[in-house]
Protein backbone atom coordinates (compact mmCIF):
# COMPACT_ATOMS: atom_id res chain seq x y z
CA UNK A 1 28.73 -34.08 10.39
CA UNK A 2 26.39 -32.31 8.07
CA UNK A 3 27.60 -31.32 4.96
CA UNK A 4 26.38 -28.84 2.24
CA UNK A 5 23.99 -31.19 0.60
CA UNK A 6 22.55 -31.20 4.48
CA UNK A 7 22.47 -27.39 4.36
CA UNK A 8 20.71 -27.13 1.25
CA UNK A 9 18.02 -29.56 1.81
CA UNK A 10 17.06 -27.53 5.10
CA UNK A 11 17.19 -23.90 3.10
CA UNK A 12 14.85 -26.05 0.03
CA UNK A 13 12.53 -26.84 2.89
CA UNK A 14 12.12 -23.45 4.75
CA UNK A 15 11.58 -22.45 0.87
CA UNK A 16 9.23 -24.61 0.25
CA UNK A 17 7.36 -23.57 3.75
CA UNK A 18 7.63 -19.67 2.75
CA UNK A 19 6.06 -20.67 -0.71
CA UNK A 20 3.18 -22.65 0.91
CA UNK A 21 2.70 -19.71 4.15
CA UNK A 22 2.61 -17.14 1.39
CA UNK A 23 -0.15 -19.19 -0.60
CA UNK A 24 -2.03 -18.74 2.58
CA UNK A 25 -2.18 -15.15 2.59
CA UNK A 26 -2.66 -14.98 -0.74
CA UNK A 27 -5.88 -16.80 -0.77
CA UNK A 28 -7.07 -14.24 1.80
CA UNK A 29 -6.64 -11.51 -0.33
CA UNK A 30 -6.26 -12.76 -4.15
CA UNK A 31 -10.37 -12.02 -4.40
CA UNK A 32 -11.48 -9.59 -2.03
CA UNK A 33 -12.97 -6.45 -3.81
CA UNK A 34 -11.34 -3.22 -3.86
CA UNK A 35 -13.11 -1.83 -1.15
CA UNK A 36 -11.90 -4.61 1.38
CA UNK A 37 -7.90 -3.94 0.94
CA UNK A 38 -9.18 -0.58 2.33
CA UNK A 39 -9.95 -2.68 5.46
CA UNK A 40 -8.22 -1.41 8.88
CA UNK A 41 -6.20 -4.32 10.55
CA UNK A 42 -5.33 -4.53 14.05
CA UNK A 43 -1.66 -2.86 13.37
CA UNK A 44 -3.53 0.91 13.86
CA UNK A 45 -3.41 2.65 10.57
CA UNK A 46 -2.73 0.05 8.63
CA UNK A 47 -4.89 -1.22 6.17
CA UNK A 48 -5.00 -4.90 4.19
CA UNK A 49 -3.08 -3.24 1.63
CA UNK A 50 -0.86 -1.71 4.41
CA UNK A 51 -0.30 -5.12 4.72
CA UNK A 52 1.01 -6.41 1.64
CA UNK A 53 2.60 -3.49 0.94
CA UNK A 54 4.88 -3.73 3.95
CA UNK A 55 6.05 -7.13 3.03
CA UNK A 56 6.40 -6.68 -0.66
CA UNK A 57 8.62 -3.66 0.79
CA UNK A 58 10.73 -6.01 2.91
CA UNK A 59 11.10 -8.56 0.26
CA UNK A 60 12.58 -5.99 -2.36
CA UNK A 61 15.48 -5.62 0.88
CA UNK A 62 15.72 -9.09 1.27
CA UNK A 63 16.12 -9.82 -2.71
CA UNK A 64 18.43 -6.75 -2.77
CA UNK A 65 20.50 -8.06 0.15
CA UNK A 66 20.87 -11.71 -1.02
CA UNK A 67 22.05 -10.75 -4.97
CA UNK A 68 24.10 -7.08 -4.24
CA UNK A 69 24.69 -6.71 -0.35
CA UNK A 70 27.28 -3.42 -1.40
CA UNK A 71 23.99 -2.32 -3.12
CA UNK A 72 22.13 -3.02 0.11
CA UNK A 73 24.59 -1.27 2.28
CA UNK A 74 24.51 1.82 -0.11
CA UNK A 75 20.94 2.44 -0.02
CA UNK A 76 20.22 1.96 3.38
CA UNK A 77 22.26 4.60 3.67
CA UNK A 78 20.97 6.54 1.14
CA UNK A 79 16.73 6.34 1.07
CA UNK A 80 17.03 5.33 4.90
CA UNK A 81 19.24 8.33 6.20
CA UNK A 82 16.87 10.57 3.85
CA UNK A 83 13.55 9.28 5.52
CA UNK A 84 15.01 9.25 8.94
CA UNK A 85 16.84 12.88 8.81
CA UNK A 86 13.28 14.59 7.49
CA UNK A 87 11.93 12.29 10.89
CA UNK A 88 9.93 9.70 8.74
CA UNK A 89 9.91 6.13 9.30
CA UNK A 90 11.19 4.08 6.67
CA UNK A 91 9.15 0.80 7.21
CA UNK A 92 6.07 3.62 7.82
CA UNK A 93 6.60 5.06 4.32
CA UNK A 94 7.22 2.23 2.48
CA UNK A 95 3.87 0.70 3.55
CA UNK A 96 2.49 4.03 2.78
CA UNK A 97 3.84 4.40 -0.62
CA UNK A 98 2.56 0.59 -1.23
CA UNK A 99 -0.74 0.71 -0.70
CA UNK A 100 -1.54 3.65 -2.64
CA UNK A 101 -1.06 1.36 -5.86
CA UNK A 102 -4.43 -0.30 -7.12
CA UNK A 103 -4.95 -3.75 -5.46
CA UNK A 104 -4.18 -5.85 -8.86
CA UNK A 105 -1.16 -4.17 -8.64
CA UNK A 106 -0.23 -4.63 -5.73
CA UNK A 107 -1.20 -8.14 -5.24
CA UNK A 108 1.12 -8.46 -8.64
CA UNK A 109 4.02 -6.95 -6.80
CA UNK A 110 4.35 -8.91 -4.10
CA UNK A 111 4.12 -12.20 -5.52
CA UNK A 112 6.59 -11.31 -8.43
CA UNK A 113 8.81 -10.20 -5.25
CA UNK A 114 8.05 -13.51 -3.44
CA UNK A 115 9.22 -15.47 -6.28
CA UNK A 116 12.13 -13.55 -6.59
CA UNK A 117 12.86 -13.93 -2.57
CA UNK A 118 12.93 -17.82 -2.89
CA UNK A 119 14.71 -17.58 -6.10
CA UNK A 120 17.88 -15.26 -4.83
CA UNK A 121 18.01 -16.97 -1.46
CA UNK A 122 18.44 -20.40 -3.27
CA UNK A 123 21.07 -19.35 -5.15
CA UNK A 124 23.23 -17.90 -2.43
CA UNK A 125 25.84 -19.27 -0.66
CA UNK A 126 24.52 -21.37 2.19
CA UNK A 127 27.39 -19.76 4.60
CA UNK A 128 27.64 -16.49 3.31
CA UNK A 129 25.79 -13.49 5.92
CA UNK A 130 23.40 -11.33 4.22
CA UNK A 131 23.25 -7.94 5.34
CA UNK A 132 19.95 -6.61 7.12
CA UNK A 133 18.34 -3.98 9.50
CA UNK A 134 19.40 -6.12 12.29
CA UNK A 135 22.28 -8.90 12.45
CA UNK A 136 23.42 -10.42 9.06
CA UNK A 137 21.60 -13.70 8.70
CA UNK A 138 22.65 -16.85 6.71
CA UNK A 139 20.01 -17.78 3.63
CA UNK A 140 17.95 -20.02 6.26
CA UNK A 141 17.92 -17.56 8.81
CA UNK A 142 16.69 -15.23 6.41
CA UNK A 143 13.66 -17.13 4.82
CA UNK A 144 12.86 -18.06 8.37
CA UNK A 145 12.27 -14.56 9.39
CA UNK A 146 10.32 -14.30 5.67
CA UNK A 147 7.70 -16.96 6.79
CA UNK A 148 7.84 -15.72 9.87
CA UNK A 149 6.93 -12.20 8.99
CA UNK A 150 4.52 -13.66 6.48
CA UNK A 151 2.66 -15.65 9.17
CA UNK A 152 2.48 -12.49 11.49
CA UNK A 153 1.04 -10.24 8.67
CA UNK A 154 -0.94 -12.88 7.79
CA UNK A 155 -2.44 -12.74 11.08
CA UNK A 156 -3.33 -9.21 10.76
CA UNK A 157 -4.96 -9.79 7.71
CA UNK A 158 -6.70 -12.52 9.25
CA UNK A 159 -8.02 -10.95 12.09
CA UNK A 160 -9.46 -8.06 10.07
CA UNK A 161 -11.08 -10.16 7.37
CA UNK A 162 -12.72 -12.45 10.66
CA UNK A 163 -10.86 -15.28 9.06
CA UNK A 164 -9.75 -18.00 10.90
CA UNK A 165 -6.10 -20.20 10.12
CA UNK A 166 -5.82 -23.40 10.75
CA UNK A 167 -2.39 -23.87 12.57
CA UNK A 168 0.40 -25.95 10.62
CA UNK A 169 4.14 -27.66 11.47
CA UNK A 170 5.41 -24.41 9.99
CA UNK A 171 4.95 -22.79 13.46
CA UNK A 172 7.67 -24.50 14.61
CA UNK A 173 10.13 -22.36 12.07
CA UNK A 174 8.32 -19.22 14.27
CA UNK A 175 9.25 -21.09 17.51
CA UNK A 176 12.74 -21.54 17.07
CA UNK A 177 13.29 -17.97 15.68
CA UNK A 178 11.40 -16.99 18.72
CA UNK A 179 13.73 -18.98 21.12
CA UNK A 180 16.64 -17.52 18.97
CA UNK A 181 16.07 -14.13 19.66
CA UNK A 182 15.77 -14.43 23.46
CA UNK A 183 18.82 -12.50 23.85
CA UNK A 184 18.15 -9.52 21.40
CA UNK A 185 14.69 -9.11 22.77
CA UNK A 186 16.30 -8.20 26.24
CA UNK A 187 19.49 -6.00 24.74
CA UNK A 188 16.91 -4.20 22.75
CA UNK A 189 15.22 -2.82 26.18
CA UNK A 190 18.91 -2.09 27.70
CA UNK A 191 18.77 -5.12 29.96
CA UNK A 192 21.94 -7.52 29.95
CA UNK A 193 21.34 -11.05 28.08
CA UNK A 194 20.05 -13.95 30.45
CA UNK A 195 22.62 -16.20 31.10
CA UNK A 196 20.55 -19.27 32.07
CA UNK A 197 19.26 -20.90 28.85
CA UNK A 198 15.28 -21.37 28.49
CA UNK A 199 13.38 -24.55 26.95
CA UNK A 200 10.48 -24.34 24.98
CA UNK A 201 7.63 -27.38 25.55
CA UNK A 202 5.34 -26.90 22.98
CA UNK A 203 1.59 -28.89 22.01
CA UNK A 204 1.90 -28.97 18.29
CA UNK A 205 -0.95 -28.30 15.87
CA UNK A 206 -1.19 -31.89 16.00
CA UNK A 207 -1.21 -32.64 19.21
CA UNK A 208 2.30 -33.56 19.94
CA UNK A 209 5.17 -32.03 22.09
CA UNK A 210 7.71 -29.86 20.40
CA UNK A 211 10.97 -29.26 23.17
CA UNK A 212 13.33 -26.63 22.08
CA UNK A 213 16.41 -25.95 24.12
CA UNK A 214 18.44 -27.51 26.01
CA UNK A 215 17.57 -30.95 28.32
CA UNK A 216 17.64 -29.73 31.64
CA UNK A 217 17.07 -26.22 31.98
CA UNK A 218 15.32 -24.92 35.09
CA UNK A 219 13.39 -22.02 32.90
CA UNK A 220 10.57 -23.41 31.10
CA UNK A 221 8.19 -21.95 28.49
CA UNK A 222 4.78 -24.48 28.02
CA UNK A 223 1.86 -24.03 26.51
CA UNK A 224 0.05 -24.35 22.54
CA UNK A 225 3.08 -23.80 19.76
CA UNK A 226 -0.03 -21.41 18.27
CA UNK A 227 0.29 -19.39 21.34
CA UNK A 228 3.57 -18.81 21.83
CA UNK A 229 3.92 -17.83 17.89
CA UNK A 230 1.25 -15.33 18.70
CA UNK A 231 3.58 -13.91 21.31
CA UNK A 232 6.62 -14.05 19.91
CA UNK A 233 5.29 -11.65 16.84
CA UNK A 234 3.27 -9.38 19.23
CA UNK A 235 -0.06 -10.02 17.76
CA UNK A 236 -1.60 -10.96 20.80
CA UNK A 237 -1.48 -10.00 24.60
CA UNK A 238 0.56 -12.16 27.02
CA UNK A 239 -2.46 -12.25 29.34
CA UNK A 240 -4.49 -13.37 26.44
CA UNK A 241 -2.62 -16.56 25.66
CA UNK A 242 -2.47 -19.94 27.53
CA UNK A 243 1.28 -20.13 28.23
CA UNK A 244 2.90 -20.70 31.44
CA UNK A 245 6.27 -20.03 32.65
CA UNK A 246 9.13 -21.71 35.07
CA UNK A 247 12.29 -19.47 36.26
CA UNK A 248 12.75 -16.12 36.63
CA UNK A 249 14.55 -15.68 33.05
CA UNK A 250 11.03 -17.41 31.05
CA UNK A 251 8.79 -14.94 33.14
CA UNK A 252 10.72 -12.43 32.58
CA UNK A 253 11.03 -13.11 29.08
CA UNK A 254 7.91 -13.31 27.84
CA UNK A 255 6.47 -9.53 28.37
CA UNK A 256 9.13 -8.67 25.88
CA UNK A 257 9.56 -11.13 23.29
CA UNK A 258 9.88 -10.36 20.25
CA UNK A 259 11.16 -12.12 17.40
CA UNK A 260 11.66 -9.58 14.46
CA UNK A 261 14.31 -7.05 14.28
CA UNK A 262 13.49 -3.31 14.97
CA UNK A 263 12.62 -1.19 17.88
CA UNK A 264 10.57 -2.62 20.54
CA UNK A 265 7.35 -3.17 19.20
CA UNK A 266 3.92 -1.81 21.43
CA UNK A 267 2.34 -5.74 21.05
CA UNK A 268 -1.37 -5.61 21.90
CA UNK A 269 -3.17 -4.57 24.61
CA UNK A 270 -5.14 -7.18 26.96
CA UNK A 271 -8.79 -8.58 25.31
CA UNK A 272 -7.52 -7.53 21.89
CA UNK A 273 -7.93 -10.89 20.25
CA UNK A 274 -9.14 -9.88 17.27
CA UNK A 275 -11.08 -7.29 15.34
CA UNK A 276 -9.76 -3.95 13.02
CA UNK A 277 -8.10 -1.11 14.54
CA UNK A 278 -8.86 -2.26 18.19
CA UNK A 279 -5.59 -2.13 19.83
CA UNK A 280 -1.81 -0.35 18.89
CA UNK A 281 0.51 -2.96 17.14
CA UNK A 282 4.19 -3.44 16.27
CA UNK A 283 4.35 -3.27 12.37
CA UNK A 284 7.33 -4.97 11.54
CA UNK A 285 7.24 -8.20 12.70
């Protein structure tokens, strides 16, 4: 049986994953020019900055929820009711509010928050349930869904910079969060939680198989781990990707994936690979 030791040599490695995802965004943006953080990404209205803003936003929560989760609790009732009663969105306004700051500035912010992420999530208690917009999640859960919100804003960035990423083991974090969240992705649209369990078969980045789930199920997800990471955060169209299903709980499944917490999110439309402003997007993945 694992013990703690065992516990805290996975959270050091999804740490040490966040650390090296982030250092990919951040060379996307650490020289553009002023003008380019102006740049609109696929998510519509939001710019690079948008971008960066949004996540240095969620990892002030995320720092706030690992070190004072009463504190959490008290302002998300607080700044959230506020926002919601006048009929704002919260996530909306704190991109908003972000990106108005001057790029320097804004770069600085987030990677002081960053470091401060990896710093408070290391120190807490591997069992302990930190409070959030959706479930509580345990420390690993919760820099999971950092990298993974990382690597989908990343995308965005990507996308409207015309940069290309080259695909890394770290997917696999995305694909078992993904997986995870099978059964939230349905209760979120009012539709009662599969019962029959779905298996992931996966071509890694390096050309290997990555199964996830359990030996023997009948519904079957297949395809590029790059693909179904795409899916899973909404940045790309189902019809756009090369992922094929078997069962009626995988096809159903995969219209409405969605592996960050929140409403449903709009996804893309079809043929909207890539390219600024060309298609609605979820935000908060």
């Amino acid at each position: 049986m694992a013990g703690p030791n065992a516990a805290d040599d996975v959270l050091g490695g999804l740490l040490a994953d966040l650390r090296a995802e982030s250092a990919v965004l951040d060379g996307l943006v650490a020289t553009l020019p002023a003008e380019d953080w102006a740049r609109p990404t696929p998510a519509e209205g939001w710019t690079v900055a948008h971008q960066i803003a949004h996540l240095a936003w969620t990892d002030h929560w995320t720092t706030l929820a690992a070190r004072d989760p009463a504190g959490f609790g008290a302002s998300l009732g607080g700044r959230f009711t506020e926002l919601s009663a006048a009929g704002a969105d919260p996530v909306e306004e704190g991109a908003r509010e972000g990106a108005t700051a001057e790029p320097a500035a804004l770069l600085a912010r987030w990677r002081t928050g960053r470091a401060e992420v990896r710093a408070a999530l290391a120190a807490a208690p591997a069992g302990t349930r930190l409070p959030w917009f959706g479930p509580p999640m345990k420390p690993a859960s919760m820099a999971t869904a950092r990298l993974m919100e990382t690597w989908a804003h990343g995308q965005d960035v990507a996308d409207a910079l015309g940069a290309t990423r080259e695909p890394t083991d770290r997917l696999r974090h995305i694909a078992h969060l993904g997986l995870r969240t099978l059964g939230f992705a349905f209760t979120l649209r009012g539709l009662p939680a599969p019962e029959h369990p779905v298996r992931l078969e996966l071509t890694a980045p390096d050309g290997g198989t990555w199964s996830i789930g359990p030996d023997g199920a009948e519904d079957v997800v297949a395809g590029p781990a790059l693909d179904f990471c795409l899916l899973v955060t909404q940045r790309r169209h189902r019809d756009d990707l090369a992922l094929t299903t078997t069962g009626p709980v995988a096809t159903a499944w995969l219209p409405i994936a969605q592996a960050f917490a929140g409403a449903p999110g709009k996804g893309r439309q079809p043929g909207a690979r890539t390219g600024p402003g060309d298609a609605p997007s979820d935000r908060r993945g």
